[in-house]
N, C-alpha and C. Protein backbone atom coordinates (compact mmCIF):
# COMPACT_ATOMS: atom_id res chain seq x y z
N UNK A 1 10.84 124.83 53.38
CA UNK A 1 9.90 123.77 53.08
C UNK A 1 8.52 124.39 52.86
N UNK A 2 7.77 124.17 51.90
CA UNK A 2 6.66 124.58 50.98
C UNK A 2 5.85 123.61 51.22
N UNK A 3 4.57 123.91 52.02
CA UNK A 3 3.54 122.65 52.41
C UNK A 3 2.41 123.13 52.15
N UNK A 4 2.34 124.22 51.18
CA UNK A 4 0.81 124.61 50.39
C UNK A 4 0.19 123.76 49.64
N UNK A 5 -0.44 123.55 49.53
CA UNK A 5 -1.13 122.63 48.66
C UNK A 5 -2.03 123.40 47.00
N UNK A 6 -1.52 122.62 46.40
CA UNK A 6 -1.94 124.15 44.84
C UNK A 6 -3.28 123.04 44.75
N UNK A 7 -4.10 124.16 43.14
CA UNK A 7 -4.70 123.01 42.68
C UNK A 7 -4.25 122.04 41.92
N UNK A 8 -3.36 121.98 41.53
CA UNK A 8 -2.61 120.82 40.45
C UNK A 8 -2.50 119.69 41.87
N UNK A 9 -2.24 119.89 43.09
CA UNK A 9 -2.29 119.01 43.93
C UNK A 9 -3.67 118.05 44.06
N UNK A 10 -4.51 119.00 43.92
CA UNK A 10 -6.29 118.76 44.01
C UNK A 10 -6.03 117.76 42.88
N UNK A 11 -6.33 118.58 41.63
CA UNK A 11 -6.60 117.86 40.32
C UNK A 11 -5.92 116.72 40.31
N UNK A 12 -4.54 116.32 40.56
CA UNK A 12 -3.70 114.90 41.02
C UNK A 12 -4.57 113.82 41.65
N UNK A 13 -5.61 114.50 42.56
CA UNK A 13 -6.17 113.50 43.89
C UNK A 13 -7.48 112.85 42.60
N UNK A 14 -7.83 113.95 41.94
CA UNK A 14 -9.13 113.28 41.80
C UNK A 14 -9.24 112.46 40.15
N UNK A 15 -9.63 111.70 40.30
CA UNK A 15 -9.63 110.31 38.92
C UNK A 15 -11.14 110.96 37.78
N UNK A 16 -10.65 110.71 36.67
CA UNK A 16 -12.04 110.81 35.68
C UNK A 16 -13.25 109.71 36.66
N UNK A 17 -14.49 110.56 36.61
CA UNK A 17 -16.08 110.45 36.86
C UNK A 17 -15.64 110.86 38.55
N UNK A 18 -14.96 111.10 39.31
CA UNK A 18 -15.01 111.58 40.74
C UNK A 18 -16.05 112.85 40.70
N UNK A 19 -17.06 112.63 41.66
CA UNK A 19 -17.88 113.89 42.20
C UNK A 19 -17.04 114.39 42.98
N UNK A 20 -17.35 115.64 43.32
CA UNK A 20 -16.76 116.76 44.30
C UNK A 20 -18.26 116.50 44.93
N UNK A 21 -19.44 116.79 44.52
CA UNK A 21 -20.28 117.05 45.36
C UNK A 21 -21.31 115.57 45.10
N UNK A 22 -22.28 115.08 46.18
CA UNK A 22 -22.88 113.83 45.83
C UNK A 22 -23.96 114.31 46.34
N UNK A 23 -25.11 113.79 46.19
CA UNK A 23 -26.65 113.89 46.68
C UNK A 23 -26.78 112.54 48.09
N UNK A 24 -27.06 112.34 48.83
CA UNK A 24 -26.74 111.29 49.26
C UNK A 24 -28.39 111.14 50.16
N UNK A 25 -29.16 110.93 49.59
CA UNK A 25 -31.18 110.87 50.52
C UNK A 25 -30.94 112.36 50.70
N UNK A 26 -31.49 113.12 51.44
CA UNK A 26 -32.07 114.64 51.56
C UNK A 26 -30.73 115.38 51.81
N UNK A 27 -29.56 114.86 51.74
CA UNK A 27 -28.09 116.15 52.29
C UNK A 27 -27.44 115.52 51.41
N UNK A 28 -26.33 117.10 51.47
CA UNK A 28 -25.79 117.30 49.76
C UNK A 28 -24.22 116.96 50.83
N UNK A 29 -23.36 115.93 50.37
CA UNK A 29 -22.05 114.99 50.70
C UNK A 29 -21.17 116.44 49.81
N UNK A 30 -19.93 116.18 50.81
CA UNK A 30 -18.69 116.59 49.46
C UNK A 30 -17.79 115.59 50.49
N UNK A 31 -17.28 114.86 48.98
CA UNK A 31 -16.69 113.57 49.13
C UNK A 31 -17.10 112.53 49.72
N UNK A 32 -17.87 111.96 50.02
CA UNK A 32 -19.00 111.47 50.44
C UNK A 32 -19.15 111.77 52.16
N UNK A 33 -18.68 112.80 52.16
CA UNK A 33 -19.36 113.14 54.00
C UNK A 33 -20.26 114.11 53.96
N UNK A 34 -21.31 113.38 55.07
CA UNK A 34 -22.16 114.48 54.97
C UNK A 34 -22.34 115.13 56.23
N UNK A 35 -22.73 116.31 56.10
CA UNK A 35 -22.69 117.44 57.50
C UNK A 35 -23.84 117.12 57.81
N UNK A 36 -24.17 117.47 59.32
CA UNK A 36 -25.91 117.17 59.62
C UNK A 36 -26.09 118.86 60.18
N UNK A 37 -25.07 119.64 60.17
CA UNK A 37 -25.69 121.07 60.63
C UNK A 37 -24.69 121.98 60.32
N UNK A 38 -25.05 123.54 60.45
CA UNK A 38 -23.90 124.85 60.39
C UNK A 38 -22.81 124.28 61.65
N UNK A 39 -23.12 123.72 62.35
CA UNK A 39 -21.60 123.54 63.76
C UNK A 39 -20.48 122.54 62.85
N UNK A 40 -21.32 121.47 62.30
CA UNK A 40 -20.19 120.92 61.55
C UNK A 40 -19.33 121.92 60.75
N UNK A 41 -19.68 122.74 59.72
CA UNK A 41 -19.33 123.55 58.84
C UNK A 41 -18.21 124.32 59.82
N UNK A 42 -18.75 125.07 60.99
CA UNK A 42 -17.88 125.72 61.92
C UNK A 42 -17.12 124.54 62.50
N UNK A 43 -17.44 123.47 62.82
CA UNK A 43 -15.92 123.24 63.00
C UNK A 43 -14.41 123.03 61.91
N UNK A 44 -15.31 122.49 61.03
CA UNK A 44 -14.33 122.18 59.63
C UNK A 44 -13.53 123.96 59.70
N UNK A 45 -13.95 125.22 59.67
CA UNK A 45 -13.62 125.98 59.49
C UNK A 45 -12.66 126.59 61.11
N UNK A 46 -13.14 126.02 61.60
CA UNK A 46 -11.76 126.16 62.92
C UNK A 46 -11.03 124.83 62.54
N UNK A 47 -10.89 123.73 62.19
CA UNK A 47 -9.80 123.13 61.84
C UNK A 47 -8.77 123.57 60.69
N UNK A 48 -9.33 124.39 59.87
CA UNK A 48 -8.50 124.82 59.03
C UNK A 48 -7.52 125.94 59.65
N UNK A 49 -8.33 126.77 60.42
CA UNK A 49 -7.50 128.06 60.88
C UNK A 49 -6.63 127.53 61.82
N UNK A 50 -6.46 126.26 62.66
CA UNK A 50 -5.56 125.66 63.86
C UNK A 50 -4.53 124.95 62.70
N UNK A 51 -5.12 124.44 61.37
CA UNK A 51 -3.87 123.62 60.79
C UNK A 51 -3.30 124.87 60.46
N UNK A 52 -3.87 125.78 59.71
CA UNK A 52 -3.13 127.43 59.36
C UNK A 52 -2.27 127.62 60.12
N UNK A 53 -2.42 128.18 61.61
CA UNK A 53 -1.36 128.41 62.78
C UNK A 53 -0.88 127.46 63.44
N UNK A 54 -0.75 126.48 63.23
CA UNK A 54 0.37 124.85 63.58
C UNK A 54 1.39 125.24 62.45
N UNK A 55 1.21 125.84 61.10
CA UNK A 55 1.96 125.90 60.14
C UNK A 55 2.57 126.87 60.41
N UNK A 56 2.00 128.07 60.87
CA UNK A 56 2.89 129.69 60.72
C UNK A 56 3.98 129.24 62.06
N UNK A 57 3.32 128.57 63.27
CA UNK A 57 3.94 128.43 64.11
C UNK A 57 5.57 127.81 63.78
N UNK A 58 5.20 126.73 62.89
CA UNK A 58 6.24 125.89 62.71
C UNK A 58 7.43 126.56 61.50
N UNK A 59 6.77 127.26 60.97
CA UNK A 59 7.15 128.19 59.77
C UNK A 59 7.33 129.87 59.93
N UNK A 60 8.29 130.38 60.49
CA UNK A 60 7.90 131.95 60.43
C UNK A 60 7.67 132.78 59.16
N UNK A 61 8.33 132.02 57.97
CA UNK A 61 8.32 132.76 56.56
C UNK A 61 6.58 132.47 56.04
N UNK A 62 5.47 131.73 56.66
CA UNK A 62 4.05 131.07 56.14
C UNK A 62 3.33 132.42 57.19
N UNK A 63 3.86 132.88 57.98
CA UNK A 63 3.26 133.54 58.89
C UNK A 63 2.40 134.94 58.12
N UNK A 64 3.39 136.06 57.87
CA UNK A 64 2.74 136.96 57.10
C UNK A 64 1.64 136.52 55.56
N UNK A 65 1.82 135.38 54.98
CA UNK A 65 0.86 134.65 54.28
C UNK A 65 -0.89 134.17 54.60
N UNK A 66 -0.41 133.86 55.99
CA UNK A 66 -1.65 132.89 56.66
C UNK A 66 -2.49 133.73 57.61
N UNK A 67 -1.86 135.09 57.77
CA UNK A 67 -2.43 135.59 58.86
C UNK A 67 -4.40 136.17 58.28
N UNK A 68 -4.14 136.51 57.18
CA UNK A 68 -5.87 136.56 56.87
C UNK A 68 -6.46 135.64 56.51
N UNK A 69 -6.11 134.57 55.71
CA UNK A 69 -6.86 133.52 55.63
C UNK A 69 -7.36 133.08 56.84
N UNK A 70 -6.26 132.76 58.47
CA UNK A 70 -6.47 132.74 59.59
C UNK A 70 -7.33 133.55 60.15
N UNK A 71 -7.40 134.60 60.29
CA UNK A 71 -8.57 135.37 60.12
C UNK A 71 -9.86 135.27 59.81
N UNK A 72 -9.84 135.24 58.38
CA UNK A 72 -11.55 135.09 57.50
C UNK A 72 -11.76 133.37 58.43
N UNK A 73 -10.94 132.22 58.27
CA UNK A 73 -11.92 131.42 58.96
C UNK A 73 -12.25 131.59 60.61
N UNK A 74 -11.42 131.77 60.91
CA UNK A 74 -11.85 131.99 62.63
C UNK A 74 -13.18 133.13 62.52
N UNK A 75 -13.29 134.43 61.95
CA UNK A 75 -14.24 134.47 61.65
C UNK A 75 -15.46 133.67 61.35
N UNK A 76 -15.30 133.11 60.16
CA UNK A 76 -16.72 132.42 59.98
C UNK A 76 -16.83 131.57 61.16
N UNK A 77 -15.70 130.94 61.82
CA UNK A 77 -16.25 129.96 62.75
C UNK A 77 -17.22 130.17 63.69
N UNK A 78 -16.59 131.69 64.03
CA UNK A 78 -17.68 132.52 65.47
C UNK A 78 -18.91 132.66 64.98
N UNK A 79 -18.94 133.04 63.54
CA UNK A 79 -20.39 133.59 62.89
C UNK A 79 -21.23 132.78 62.95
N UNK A 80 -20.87 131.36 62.91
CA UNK A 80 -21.75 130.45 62.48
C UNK A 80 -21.87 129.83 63.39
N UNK A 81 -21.50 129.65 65.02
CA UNK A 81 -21.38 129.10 66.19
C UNK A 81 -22.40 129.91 66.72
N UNK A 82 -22.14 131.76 66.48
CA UNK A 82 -23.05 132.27 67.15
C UNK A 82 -24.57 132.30 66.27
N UNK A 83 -24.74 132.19 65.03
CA UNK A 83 -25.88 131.73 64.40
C UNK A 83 -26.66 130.94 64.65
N UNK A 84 -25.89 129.46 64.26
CA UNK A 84 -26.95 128.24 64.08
C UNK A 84 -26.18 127.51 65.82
N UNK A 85 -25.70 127.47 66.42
CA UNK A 85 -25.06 126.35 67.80
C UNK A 85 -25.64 126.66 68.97
């Protein structure tokens, strides 16, 4: 079972005139949410690396795939926790 998501998945989601990115008063939205700091950003980026390893977990063949992507974000997460939090 194959639970990657391509961009043809993306491009499917989004309809002619959809923004990816919106202006919304002084902060810049993607999809219309807007972050109020770098911790938001770090968490979005530890949710990705926990859905990453919920997947390898559940998947041993996603494992050797996910292990740097898992990586680079748990990285940024620390970087930016120990930066701006």
């Amino acid at each position: 079972m194959n639970n990657n998501v391509t961009m043809a998945d993306i491009d499917r989601s989004l309809t002619p005139g959809d923004r990816l990115f919106i202006q919304t008063g002084s902060q810049l939205g993607w999809l219309n949410q807007a972050f109020q700091g770098f911790g938001d950003f770090a968490d979005c980026y530890q949710n990705c690396a926990l859905t990453l390893i919920d997947g390898a977990l559940q998947d041993r063949s996603q494992r050797d795939y996910n292990i740097y992507p898992i990586l680079f974000l748990i990285r940024h997460y620390v970087d930016l926790n120990l930066l701006f939090c």
